[in-house]
Protein backbone atom coordinates (compact mmCIF):
# COMPACT_ATOMS: atom_id res chain seq x y z
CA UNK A 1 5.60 -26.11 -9.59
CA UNK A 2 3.25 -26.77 -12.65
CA UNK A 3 3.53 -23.46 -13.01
CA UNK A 4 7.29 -23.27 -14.14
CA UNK A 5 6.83 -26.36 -16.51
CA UNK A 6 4.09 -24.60 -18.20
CA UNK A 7 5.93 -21.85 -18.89
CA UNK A 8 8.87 -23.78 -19.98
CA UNK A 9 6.97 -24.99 -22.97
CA UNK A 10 4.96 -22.38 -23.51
CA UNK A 11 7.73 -20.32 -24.61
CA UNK A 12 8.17 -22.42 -27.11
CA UNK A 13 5.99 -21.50 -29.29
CA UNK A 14 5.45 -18.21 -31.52
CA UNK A 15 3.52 -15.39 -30.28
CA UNK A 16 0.66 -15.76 -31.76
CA UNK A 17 0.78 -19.84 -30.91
CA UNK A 18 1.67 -18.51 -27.21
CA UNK A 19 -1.52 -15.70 -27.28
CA UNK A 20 -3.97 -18.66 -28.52
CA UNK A 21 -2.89 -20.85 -25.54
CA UNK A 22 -4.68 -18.41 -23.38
CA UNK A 23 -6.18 -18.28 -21.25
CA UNK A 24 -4.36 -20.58 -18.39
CA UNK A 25 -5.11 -20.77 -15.09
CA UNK A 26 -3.77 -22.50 -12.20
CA UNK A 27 -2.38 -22.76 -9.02
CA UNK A 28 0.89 -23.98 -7.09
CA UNK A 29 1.86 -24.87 -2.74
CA UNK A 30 5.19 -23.42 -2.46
CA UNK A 31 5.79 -24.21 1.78
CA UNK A 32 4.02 -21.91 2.73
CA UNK A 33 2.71 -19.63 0.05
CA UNK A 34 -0.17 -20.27 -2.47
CA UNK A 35 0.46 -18.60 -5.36
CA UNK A 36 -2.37 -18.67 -8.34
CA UNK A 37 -2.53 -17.05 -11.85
CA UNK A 38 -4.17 -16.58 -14.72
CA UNK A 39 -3.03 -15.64 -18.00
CA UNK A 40 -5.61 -13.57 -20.69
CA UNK A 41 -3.44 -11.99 -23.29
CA UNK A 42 -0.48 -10.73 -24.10
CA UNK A 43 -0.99 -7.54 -24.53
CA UNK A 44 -2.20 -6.70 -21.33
CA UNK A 45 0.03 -6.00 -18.13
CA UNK A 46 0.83 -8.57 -15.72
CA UNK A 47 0.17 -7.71 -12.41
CA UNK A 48 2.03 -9.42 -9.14
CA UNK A 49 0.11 -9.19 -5.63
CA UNK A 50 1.37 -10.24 -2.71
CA UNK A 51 -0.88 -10.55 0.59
CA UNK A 52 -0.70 -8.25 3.64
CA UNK A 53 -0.70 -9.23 7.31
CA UNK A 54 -4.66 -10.50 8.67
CA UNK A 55 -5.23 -12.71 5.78
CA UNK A 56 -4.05 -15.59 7.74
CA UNK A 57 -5.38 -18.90 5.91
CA UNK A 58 -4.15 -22.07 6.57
CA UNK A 59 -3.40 -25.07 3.92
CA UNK A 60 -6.51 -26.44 4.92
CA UNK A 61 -8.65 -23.65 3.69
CA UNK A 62 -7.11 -23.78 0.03
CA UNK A 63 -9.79 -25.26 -2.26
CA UNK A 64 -10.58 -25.09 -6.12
CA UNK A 65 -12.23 -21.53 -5.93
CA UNK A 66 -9.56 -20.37 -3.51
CA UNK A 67 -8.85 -16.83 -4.76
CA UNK A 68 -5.02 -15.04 -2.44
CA UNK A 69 -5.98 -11.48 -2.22
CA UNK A 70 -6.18 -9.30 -5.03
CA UNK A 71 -6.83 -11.83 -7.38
CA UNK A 72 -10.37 -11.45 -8.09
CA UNK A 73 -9.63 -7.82 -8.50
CA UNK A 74 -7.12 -8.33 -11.39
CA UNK A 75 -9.70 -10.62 -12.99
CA UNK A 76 -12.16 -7.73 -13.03
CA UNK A 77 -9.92 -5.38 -14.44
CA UNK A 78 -8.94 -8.21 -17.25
CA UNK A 79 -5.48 -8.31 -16.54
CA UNK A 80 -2.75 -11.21 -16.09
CA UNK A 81 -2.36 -12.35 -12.66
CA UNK A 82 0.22 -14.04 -10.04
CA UNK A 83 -0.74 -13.94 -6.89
CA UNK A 84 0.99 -14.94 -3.70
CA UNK A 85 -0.99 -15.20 -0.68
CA UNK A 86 1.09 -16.18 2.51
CA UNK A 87 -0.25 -19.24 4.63
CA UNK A 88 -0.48 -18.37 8.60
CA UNK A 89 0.26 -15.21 10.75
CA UNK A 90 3.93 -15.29 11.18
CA UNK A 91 5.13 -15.30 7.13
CA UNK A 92 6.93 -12.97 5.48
CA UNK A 93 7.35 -14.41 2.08
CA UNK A 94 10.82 -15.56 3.18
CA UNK A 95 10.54 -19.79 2.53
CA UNK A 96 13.17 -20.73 0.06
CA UNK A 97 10.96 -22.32 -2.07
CA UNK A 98 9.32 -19.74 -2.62
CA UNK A 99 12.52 -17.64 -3.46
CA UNK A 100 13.83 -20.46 -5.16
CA UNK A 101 10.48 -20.47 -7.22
CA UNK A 102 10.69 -16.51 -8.06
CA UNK A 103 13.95 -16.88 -9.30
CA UNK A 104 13.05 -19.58 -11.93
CA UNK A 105 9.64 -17.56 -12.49
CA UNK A 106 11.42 -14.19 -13.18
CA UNK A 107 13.37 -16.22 -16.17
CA UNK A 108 10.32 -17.54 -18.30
CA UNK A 109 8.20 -14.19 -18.42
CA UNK A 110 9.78 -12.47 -21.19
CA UNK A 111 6.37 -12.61 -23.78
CA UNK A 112 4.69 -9.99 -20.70
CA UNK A 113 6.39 -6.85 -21.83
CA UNK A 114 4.62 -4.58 -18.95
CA UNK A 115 4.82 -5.56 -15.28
CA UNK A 116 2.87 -4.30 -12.12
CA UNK A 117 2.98 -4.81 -8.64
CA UNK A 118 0.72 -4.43 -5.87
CA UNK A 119 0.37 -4.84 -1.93
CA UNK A 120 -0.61 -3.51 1.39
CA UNK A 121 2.06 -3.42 4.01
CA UNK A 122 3.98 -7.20 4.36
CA UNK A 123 2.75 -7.31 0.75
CA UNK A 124 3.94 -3.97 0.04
CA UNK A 125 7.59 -5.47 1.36
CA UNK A 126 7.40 -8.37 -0.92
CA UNK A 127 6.81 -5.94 -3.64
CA UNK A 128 9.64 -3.93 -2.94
CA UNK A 129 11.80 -6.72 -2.34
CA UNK A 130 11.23 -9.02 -5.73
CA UNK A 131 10.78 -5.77 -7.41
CA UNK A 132 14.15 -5.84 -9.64
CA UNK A 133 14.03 -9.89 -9.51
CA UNK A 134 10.94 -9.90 -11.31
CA UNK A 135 11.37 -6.35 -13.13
CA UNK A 136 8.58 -4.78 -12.60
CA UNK A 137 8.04 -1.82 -14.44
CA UNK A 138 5.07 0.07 -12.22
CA UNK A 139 3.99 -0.61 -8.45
CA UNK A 140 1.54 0.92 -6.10
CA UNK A 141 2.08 0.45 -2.24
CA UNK A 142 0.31 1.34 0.40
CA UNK A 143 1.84 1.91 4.01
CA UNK A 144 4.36 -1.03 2.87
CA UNK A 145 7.24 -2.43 5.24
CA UNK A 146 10.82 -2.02 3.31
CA UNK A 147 12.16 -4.47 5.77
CA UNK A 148 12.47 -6.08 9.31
CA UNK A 149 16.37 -6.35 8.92
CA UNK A 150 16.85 -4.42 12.77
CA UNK A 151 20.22 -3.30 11.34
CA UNK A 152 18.55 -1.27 8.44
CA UNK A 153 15.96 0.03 10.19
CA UNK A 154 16.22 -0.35 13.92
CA UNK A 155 13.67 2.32 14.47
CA UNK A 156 10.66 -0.28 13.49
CA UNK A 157 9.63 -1.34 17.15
CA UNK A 158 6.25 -3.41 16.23
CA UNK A 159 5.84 -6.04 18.00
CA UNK A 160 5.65 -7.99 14.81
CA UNK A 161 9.89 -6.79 14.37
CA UNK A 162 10.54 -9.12 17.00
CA UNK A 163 8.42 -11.92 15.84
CA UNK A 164 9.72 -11.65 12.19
CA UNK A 165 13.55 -12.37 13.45
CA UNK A 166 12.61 -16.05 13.28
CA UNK A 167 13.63 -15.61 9.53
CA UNK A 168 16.82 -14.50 7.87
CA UNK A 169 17.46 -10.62 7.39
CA UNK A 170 20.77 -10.92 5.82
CA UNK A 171 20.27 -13.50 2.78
CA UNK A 172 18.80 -12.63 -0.31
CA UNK A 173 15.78 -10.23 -0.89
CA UNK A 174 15.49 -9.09 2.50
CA UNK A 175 15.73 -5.59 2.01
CA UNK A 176 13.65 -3.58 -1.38
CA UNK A 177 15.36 -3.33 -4.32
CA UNK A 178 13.23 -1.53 -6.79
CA UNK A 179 14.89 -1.71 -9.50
CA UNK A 180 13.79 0.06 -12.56
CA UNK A 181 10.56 0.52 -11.29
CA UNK A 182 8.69 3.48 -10.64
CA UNK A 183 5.05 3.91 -9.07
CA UNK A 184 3.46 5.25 -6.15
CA UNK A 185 3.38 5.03 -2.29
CA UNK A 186 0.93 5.95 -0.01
CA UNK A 187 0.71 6.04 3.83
CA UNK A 188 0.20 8.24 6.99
CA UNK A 189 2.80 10.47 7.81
CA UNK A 190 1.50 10.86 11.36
CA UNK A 191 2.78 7.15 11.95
CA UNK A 192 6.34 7.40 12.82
CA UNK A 193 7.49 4.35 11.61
CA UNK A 194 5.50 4.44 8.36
CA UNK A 195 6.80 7.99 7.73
CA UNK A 196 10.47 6.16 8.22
CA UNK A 197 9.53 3.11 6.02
CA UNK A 198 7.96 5.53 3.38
CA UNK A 199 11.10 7.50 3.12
CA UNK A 200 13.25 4.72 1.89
CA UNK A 201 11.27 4.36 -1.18
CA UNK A 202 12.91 7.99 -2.64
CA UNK A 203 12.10 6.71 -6.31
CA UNK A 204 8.15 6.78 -5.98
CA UNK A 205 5.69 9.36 -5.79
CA UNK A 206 4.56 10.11 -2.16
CA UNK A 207 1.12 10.11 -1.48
CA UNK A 208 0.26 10.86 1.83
CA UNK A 209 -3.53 10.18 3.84
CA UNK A 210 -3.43 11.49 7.53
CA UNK A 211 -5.04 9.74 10.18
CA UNK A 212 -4.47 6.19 7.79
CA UNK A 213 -2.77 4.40 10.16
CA UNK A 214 -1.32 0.99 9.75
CA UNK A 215 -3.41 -1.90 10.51
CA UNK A 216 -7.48 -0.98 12.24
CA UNK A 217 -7.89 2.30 10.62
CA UNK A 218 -6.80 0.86 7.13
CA UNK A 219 -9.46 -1.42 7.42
CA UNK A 220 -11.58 0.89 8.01
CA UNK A 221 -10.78 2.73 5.23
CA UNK A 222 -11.80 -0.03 3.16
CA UNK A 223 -14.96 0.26 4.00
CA UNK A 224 -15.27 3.27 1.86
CA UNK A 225 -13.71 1.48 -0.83
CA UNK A 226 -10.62 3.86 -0.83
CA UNK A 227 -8.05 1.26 -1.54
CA UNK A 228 -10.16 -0.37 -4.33
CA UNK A 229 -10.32 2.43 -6.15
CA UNK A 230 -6.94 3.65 -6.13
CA UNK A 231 -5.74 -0.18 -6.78
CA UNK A 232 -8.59 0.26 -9.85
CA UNK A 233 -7.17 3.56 -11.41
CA UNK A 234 -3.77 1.95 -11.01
CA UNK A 235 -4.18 -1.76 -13.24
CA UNK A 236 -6.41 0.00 -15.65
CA UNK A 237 -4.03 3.14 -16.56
CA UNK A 238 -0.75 2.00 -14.96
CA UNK A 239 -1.01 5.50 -12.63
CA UNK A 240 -3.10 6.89 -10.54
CA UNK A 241 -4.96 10.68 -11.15
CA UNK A 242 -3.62 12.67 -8.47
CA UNK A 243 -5.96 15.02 -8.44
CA UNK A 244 -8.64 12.72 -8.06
CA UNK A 245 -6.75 10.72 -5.47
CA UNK A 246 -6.28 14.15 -3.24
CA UNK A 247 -10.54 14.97 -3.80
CA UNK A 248 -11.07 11.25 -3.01
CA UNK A 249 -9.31 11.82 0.43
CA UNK A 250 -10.99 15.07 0.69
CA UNK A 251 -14.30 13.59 0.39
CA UNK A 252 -12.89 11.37 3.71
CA UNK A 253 -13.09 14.22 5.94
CA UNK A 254 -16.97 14.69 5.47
CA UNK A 255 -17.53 11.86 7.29
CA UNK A 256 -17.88 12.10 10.57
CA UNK A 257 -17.70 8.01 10.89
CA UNK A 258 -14.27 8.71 10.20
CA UNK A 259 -13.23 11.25 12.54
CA UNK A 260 -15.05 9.07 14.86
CA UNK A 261 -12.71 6.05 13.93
CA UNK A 262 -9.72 8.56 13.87
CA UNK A 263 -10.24 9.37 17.67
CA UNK A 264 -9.87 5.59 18.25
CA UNK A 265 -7.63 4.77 16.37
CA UNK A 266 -4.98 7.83 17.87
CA UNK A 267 -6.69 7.66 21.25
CA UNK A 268 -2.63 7.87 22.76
CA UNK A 269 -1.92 11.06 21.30
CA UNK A 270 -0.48 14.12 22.67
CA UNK A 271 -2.47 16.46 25.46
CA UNK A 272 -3.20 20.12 24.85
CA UNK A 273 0.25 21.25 26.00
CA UNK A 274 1.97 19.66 22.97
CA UNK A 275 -1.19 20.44 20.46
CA UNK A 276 -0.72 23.58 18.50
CA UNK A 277 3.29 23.04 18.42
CA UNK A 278 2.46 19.75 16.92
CA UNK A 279 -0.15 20.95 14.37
CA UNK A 280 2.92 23.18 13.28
CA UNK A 281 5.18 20.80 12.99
CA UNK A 282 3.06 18.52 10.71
CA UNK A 283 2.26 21.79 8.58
CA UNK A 284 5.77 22.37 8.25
CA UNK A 285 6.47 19.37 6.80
CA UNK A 286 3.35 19.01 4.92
CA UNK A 287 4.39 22.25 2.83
CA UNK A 288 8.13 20.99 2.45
CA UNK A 289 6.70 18.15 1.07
CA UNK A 290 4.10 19.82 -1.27
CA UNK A 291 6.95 22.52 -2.87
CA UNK A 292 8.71 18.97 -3.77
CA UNK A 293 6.02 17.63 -5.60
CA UNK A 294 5.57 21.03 -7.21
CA UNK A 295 2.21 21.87 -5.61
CA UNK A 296 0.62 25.50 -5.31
CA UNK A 297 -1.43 24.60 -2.38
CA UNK A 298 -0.97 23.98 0.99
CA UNK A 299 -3.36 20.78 2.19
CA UNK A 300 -4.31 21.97 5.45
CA UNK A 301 -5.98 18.55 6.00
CA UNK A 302 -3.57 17.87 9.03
CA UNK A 303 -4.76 20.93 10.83
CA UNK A 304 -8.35 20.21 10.44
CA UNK A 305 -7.90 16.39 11.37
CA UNK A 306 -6.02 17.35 14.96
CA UNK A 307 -8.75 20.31 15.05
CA UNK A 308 -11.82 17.56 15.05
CA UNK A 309 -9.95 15.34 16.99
CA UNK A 310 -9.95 17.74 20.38
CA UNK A 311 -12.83 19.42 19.45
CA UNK A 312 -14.88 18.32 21.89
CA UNK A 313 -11.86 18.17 24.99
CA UNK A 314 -10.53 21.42 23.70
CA UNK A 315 -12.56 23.28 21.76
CA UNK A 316 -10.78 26.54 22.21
CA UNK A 317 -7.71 24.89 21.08
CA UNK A 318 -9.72 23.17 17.86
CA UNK A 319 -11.03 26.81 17.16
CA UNK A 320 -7.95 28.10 16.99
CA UNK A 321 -6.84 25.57 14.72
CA UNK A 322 -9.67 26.01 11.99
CA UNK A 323 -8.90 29.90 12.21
CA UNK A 324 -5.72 29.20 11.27
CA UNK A 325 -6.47 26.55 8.46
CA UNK A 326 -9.02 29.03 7.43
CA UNK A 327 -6.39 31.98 6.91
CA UNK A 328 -4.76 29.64 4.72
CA UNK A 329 -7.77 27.94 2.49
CA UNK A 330 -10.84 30.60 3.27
CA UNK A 331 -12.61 28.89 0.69
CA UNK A 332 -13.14 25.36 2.53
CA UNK A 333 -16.48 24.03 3.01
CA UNK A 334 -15.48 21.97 5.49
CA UNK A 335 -13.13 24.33 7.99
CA UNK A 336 -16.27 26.85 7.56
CA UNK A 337 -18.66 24.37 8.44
CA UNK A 338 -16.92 23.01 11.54
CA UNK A 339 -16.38 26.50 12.69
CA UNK A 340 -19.71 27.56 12.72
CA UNK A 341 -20.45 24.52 15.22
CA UNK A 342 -17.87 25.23 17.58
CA UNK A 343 -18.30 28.92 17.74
């Protein structure tokens, strides 16, 4: 834990004698979880990342250059960086090493006045959970887990539920505590169990992205660098432009690549019979959720997505739709354009 020593010493010293110490970088095996850092100055945040499920490395692929996820990002941005990235498929940040190692950690960072955090779904639960341990002041999460504890939230059915009860639920930081910490979530609200997750995170701002999904379609998403950017906007100005964020997924739906990948990715969903009562639903709740973030405008993006989705099974049905989204934004480019193919 060179790490710890480091620190130890380092605080030692003045502020000035700690700021012309910098930089430091390094890196530290804790079981398994590789955690790496650099330090730049003082006066910028430090940000905490913590990797998401599919970036499964092993010990044996840790080498000198070895960069956990989100790391090279922060180094971009010119920020401070710790970054955890979790060693094999089954890990969810739960060694006691490593929580034994965050403990000590959250003592020796007082000379970092601003804290961040970042992650993607398991990271997004590691996050939440060290949130108040570490005090972070600012996170941004996308489509995070808030915890496999089948008590709390017996609702999460993923296979990967049952395959996380090989660790403990009960003990210490299994569950999110934010803390004092504010920030941002974003997710699907068409996926059940992220809607549930999402909802447990009252304190942040609710971003929502239809047709997101949790797992293929994210990654498809990153194709069009859509979490990049948002992650960008976020280290750089410790919040994220919401108006740009809701033209940014606007811009999405031009793509027909990613109605293409929506179809896939939702190929289960309901038939006809249960279409227009579900389009309803979803703009139901859309709305409710819009008047609570104070927002004149209804985001009829839900309509148009199930619209395109059946257009070509049910075209009358996906007509009907865009008439409807079209009553309620008769401005759209996009509803006009899609209507003048179907009709």
């Amino acid at each position: 834990m060179k790490l710890l020593y480091w620190l130890d010493e380092w605080l030692t010293y003045s502020r000035s004698e700690q700021q012309a110490r910098l930089p430091m970088t390094g890196g530290d095996l804790l079981d398994d979880v590789y955690v790496k850092y650099e330090f730049v100055d003082l006066n910028k945040p430090l940000l905490f990342t913590f990797s998401p499920a599919g970036t499964n490395y092993k010990e044996q692929d840790l080498h000198e250059d070895f960069a956990p996820w989100g790391y090279h990002l922060a180094q971009k941005q010119n920020v401070n960086i710790i970054a955890f990235q979790h060693l094999g498929k089954s890990n969810w940040f739960r060694s006691r090493n490593l929580l034994f190692f965050l403990e000590q950690l959250s003592t020796l960072l007082t000379p970092f006045t601003y804290r961040l955090g970042y992650g993607l779904s398991r990271g997004g639960f590691a996050v939440g959970a060290f949130s108040n341990l570490l005090q972070l002041d600012t996170v941004l999460l996308f489509h995070p887990v808030s915890t496999k504890n089948q008590a709390i939230a017996p609702w999460d059915n993923r296979s990967s539920t049952e395959i996380a009860q090989q660790f403990d639920w009960t003990g210490d930081y299994h569950d999110l505590d934010l803390g004092k910490a504010k920030g941002y979530i974003i997710y699907d609200p068409t996926n059940h169990i992220d809607r549930l997750h999402a909802k447990r995170y009252p304190e942040l701002k609710h971003l929502r992205v239809f047709g997101m999904g949790h797992g293929t379609h994210a990654t498809y998403l990153n194709k069009f660098g859509f979490y990049k950017q948002v992650a960008v906007d976020f280290i750089r100005h410790q919040q994220i432009d919401i108006a740009q964020f809701r033209q940014q997924t606007k811009t999405l739906r031009f793509k027909e690549d990613y109605y293409r990948s929506l179809n896939r990715a939702n190929a289960r969903s309901a038939h006809r019979l249960g279409l227009l009562s579900k389009a309803h639903n979803i703009l139901i709740d859309e709305k409710e959720a819009h008047v609570q973030e104070h927002q004149a405008q209804i985001d009829v993006q839900p309509l148009i997505d199930i619209a395109l989705k059946h257009q070509d099974a049910h075209p009358e049905d996906a007509i009907q739709l865009l008439e409807m989204a079209q009553q309620l934004v008769p401005d759209d480019p996009l509803v006009e354009h899609k209507l003048k193919q179907l009709v």
